[in-house]
Protein backbone atom coordinates (compact mmCIF):
# COMPACT_ATOMS: atom_id res chain seq x y z
CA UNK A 1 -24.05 17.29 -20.55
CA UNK A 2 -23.74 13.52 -20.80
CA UNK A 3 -26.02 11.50 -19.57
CA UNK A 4 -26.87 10.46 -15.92
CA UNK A 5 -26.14 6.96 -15.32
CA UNK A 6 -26.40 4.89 -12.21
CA UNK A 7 -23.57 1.95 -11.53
CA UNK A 8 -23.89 0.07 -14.87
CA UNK A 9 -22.53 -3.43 -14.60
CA UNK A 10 -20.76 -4.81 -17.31
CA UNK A 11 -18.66 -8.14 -18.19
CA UNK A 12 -15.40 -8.25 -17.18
CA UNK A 13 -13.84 -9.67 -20.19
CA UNK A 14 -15.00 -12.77 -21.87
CA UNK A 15 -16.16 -14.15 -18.19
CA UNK A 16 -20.11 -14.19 -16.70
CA UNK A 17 -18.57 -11.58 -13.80
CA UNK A 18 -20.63 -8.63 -13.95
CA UNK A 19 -19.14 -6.11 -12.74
CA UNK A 20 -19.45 -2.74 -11.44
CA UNK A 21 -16.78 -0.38 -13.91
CA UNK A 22 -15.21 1.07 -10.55
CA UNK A 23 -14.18 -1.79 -7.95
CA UNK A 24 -12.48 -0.94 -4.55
CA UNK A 25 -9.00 -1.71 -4.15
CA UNK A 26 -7.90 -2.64 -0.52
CA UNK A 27 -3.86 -2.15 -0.84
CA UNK A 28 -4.57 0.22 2.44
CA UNK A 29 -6.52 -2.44 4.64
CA UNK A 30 -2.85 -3.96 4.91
CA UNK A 31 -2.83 -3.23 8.81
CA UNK A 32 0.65 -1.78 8.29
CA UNK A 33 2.18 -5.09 8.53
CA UNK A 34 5.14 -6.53 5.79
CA UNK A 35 6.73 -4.26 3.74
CA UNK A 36 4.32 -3.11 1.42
CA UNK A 37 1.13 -2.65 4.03
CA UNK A 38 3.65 0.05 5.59
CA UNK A 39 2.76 2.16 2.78
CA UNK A 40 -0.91 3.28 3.98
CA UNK A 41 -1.58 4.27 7.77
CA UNK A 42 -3.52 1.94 9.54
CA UNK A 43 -7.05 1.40 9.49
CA UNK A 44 -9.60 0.45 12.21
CA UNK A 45 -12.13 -2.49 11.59
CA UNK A 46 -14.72 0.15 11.81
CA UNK A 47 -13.31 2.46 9.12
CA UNK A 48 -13.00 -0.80 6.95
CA UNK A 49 -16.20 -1.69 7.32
CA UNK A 50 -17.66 1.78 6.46
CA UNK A 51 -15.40 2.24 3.74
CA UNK A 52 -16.93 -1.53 2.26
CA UNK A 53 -20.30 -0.29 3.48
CA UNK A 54 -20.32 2.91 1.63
CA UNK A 55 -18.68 1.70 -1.50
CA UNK A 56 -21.17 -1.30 -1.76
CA UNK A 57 -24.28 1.33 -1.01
CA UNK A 58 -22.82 3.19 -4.03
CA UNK A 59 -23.46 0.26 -6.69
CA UNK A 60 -19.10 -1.07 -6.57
CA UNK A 61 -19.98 -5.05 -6.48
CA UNK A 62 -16.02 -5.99 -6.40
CA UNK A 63 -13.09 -5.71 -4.11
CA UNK A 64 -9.54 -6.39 -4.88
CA UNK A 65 -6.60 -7.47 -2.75
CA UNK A 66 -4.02 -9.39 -2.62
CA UNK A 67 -2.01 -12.39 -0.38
CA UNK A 68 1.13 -9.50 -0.05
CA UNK A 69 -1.44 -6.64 0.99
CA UNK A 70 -0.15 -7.27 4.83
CA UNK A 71 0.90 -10.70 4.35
CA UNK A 72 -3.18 -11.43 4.00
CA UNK A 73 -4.28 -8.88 6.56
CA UNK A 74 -6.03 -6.67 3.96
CA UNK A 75 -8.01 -10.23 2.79
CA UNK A 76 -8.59 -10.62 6.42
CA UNK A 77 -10.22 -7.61 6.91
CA UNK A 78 -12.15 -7.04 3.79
CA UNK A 79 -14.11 -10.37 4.41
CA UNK A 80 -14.64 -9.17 7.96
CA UNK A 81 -15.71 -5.95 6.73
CA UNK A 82 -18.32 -8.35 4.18
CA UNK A 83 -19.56 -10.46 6.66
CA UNK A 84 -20.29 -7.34 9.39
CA UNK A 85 -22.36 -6.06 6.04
CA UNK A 86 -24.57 -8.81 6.43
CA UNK A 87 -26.79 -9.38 3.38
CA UNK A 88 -26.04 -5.39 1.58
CA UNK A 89 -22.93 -8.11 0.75
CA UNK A 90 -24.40 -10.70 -0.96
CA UNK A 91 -23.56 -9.79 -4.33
CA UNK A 92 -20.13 -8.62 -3.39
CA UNK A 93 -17.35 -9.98 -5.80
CA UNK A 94 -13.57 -10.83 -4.38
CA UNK A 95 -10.49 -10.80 -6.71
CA UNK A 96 -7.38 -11.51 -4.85
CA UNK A 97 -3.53 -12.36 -6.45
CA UNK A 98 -0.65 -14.80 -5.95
CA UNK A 99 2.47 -13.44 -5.41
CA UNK A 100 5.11 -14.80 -7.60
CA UNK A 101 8.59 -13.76 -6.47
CA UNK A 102 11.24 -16.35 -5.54
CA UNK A 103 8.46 -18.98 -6.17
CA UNK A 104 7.48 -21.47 -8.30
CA UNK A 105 3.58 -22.02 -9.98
CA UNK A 106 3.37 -24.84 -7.54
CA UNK A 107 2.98 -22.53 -5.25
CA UNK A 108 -0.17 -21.76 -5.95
CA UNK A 109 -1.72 -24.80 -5.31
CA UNK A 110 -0.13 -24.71 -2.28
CA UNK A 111 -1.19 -21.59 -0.84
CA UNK A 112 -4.98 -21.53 -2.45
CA UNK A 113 -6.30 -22.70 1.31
CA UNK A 114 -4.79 -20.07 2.98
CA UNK A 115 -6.38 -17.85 0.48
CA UNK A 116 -9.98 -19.22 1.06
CA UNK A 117 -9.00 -18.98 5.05
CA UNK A 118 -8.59 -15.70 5.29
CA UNK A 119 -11.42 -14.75 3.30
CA UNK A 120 -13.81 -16.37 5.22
CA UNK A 121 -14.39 -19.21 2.82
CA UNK A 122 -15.69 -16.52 0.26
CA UNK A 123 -16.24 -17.30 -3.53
CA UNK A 124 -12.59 -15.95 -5.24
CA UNK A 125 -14.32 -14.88 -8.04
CA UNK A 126 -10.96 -13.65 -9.91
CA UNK A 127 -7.62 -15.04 -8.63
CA UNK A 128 -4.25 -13.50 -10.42
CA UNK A 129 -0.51 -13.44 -10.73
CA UNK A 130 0.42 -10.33 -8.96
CA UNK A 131 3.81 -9.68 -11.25
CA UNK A 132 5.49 -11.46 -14.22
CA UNK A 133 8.61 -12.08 -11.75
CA UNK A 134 8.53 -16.11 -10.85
CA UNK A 135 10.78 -18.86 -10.93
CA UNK A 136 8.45 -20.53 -13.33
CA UNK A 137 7.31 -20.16 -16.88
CA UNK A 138 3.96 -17.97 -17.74
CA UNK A 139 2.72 -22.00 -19.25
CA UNK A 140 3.31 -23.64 -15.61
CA UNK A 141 1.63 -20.94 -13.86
CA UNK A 142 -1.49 -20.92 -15.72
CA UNK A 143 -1.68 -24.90 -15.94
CA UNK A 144 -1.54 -24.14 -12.35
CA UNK A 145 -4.55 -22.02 -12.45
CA UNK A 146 -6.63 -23.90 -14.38
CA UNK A 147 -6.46 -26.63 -12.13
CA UNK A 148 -7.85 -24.81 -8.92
CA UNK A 149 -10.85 -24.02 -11.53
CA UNK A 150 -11.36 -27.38 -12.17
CA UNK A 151 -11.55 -27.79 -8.58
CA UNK A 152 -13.77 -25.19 -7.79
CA UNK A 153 -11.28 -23.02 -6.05
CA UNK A 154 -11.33 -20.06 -8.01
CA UNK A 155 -13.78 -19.20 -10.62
CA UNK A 156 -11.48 -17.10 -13.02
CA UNK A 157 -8.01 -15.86 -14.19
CA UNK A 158 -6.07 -12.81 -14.56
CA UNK A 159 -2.77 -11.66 -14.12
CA UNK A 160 -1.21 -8.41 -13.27
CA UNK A 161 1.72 -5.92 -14.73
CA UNK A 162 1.89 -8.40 -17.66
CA UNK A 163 3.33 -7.26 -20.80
CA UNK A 164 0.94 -7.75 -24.28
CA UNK A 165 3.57 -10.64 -25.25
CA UNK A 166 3.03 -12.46 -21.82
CA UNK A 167 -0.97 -11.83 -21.73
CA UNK A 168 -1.17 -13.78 -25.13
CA UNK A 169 0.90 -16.48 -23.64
CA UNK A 170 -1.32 -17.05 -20.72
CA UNK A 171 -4.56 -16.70 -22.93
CA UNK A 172 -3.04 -19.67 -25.24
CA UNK A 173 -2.58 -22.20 -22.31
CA UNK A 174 -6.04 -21.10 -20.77
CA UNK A 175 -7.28 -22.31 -24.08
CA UNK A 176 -6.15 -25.39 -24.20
CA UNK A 177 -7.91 -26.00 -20.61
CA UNK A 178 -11.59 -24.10 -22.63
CA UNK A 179 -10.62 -21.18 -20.42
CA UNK A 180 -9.13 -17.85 -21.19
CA UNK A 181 -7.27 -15.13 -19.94
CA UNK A 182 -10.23 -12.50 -17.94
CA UNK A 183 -8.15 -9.54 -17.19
CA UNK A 184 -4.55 -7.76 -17.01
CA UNK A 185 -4.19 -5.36 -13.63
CA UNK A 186 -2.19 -2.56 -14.47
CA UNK A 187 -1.01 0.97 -13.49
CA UNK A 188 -3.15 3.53 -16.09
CA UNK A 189 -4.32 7.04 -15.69
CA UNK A 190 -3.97 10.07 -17.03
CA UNK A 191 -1.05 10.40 -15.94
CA UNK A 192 0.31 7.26 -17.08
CA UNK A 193 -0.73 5.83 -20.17
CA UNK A 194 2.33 3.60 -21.40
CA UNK A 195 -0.59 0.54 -21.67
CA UNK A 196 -1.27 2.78 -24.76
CA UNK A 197 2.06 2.58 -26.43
CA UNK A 198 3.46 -0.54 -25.64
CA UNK A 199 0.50 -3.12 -27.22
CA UNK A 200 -1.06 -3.66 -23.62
CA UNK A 201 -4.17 -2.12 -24.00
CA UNK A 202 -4.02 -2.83 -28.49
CA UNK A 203 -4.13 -6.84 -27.10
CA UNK A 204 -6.54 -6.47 -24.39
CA UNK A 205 -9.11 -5.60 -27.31
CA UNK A 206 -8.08 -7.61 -29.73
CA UNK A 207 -8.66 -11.03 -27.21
CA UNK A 208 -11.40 -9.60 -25.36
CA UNK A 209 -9.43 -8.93 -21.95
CA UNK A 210 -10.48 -6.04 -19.59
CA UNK A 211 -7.87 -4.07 -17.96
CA UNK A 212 -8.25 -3.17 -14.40
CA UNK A 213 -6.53 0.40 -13.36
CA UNK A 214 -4.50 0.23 -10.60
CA UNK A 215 -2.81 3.62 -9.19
CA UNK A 216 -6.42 5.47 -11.14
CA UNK A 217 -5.38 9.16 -9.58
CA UNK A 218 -1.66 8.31 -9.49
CA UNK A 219 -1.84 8.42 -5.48
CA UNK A 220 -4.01 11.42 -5.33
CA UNK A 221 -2.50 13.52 -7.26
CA UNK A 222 -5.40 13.93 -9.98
CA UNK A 223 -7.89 14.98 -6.92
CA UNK A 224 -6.22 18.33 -7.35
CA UNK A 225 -5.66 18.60 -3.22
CA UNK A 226 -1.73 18.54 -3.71
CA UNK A 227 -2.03 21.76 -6.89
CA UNK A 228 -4.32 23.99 -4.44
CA UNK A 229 -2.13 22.87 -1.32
CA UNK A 230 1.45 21.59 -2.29
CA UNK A 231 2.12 22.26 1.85
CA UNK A 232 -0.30 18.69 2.15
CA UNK A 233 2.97 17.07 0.51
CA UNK A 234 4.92 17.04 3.56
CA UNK A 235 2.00 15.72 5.65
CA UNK A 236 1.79 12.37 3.54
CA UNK A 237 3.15 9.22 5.53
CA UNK A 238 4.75 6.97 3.61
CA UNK A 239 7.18 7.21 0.08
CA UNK A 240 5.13 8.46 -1.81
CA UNK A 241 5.44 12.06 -1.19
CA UNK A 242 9.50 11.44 -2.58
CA UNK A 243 8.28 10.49 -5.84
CA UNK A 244 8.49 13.19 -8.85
CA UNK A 245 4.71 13.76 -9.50
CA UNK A 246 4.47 15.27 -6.00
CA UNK A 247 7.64 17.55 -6.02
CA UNK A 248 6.72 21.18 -6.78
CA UNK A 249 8.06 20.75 -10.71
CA UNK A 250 5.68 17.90 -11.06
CA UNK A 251 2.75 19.51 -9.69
CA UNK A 252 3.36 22.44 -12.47
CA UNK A 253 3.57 20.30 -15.29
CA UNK A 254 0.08 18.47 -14.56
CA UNK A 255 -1.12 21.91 -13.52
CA UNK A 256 -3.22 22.24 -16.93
CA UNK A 257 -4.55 18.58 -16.64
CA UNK A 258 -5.85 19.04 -12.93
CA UNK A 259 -7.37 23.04 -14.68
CA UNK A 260 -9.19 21.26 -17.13
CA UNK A 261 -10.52 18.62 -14.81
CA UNK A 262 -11.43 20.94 -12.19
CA UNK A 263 -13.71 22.90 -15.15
CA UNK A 264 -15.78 19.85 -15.69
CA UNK A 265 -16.02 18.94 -12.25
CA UNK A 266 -17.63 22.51 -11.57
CA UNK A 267 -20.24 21.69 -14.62
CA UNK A 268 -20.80 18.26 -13.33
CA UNK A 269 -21.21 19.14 -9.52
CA UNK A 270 -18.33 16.56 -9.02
CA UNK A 271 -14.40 16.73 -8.31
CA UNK A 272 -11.68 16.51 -10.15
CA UNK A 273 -11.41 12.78 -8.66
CA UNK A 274 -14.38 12.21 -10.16
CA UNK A 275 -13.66 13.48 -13.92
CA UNK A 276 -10.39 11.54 -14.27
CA UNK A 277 -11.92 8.00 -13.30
CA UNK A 278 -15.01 8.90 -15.39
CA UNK A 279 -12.48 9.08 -18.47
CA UNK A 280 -10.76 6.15 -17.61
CA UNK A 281 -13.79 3.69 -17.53
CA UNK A 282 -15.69 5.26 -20.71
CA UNK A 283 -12.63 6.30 -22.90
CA UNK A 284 -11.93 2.58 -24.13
CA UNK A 285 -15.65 1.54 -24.27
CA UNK A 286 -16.00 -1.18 -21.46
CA UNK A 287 -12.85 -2.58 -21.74
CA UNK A 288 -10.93 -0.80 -18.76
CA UNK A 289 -12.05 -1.07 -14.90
CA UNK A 290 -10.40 0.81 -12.57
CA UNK A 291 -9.75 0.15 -8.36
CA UNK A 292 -9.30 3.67 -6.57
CA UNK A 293 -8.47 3.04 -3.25
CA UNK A 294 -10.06 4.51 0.01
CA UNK A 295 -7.92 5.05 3.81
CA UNK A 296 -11.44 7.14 4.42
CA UNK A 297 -15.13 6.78 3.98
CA UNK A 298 -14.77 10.32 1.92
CA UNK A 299 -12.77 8.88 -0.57
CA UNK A 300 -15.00 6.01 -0.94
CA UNK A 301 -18.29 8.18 -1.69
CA UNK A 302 -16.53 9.91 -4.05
CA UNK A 303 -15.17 6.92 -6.19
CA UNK A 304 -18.92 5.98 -6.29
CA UNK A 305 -20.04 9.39 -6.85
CA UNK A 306 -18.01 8.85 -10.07
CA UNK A 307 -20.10 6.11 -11.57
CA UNK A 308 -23.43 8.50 -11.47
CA UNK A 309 -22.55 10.24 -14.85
CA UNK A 310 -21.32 10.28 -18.19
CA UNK A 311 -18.67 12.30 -20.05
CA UNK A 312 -19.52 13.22 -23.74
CA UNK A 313 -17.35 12.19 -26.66
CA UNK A 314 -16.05 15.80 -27.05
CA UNK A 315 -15.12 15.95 -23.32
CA UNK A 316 -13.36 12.56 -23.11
CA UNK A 317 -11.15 13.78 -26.08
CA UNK A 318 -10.69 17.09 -24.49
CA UNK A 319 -8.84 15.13 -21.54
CA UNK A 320 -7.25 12.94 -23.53
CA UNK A 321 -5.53 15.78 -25.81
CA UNK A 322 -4.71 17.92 -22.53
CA UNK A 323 -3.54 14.75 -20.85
CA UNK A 324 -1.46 13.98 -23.79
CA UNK A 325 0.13 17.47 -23.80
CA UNK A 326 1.63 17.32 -20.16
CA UNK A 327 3.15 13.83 -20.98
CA UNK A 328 4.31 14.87 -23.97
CA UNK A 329 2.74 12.12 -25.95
CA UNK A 330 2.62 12.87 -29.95
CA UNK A 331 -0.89 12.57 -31.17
């Protein structure tokens, strides 16, 4: 068995952030307002704050959202959630993200103070393009960037669903400021691992960038809940339950990835949940972070629950050759 480890902070990228490997992503505090917040049902300021509560008990030290996550509701209520926390808070860590489309990297200057409103005047420890979609160059938008760090307004830089070519290009005019690129936000699990193939995750090492997992169980379907149950499918509000992982032919294909995470779990006393975010922050050494979500405070004791162990070397390539086999990845 590998060994037990409590929440082990490490650097996120070449920054001073210490961070805990799992952080808490807070797409579902969106309130159900604007487009995308109508994704998650709605939750209470109470279930917020014991979601936050329970996740920060756990050792996570880092929350990320986002100015589209409900048209800032989710930032609203995460630094509500933080300040009803009172001092367990203090060390609490808040990445947030610009959204880019139809706008120009003047933009955001120009909505940094609405940022720092709704989050309660908070440190934004990380601030990052949400998308590579803008009406202005990578260049502009990182000038852009490094400006609100020279005026204290952010501490640090990342961007999100950038491609390797695009992550060097905003790591090269971060330079020439004395900064550098911290971190590329992406969609990686076990279930989706094109950050392997396409020189994502091959330039995040080479420059010293972490990757942050978004989408870590691919929406709950790694938990396993949807192979014992497919009948929970039609329960789920929202699109999700349309996409091809949850119809009945994509259940059976990750069948033997969910059978092999489900036999660890049992030797682990954990979940499934559990095994498959364990993999993702200790497969690439420290480089990759990952933000599960949590709509209840179940799912957030589990996500910390999954910081309290290690896989061993033969189990991590166990998953990844299984994993491999139901994507159909060559070796």
């Amino acid at each position: 068995m590998g060994a037990l480890e409590t929440s082990v902070l490490r650097k996120l990228g070449s920054s001073d952030l210490k961070f805990s490997p799992l952080g808490l992503g807070c797409w579902q505090f969106s309130n159900g307002h604007g487009m995308v917040g109508k994704f998650w049902p709605v939750i209470g300021p109470d279930d917020v704050l014991k979601i936050v509560q329970t996740s920060l008990h756990g050792g996570i030290n880092w929350f990320d959202t986002a100015e589209v996550y409900g048209k800032g509701q989710s930032e609203q209520m995460l630094a509500k959630a933080l300040k009803d926390a009172g001092t367990l808070a203090d060390s609490a860590h808040i990445a947030t993200k610009w959204w880019p489309v139809f706008r120009t990297a003047k933009s955001i200057g120009n909505t940094i103070d609405e940022r720092i409103r709704l989050l309660d005047n908070r440190t934004i420890h990380l601030h990052q393009v949400h998308q590579p979609y803008s009406l202005s160059s990578v260049a502009s938008e990182m000038n852009e960037m490094a400006k609100l760090v020279k005026q204290g307004k952010i501490q640090n830089v990342g961007v999100s669903n950038f491609s390797a070519k695009n992550m060097r290009e905003a790591d090269r005019v971060l330079r020439e400021h004395g900064l550098r690129l911290i971190s590329n936000q992406v969609k990686y699990s076990l279930l989706d691992r094109r950050i392997e193939q396409n020189g994502i995750l091959d330039t995040a090492k080479e420059l010293g960038i972490a990757i942050i997992a978004y989408s870590p169980l691919e929406q709950g379907i790694l938990s396993g809940k949807f192979h014992k149950n497919p009948a929970l499918v039609q329960s789920i509000t929202g699109p999700r339950k349309w996409t091809s992982p949850f119809r009945s032919t994509g259940l059976k294909k990750s069948q033997p990835l969910i059978t092999v995470l489900e036999e660890l779990a049992r030797k682990y006393d954990a979940s499934a949940t559990q095994i498959a975010l364990n993999w993702l922050i200790h497969a690439h050494g420290e480089t990759v972070f990952a933000i599960p979500g949590a709509s209840k405070v179940h799912h957030a004791e589990e996500n910390v629950k999954a910081m309290r162990f290690s896989l061993t070397s033969s189990e991590l390539q166990e998953i990844d050759k299984v994993s491999k086999q139901v994507l159909s990845i060559n070796n």
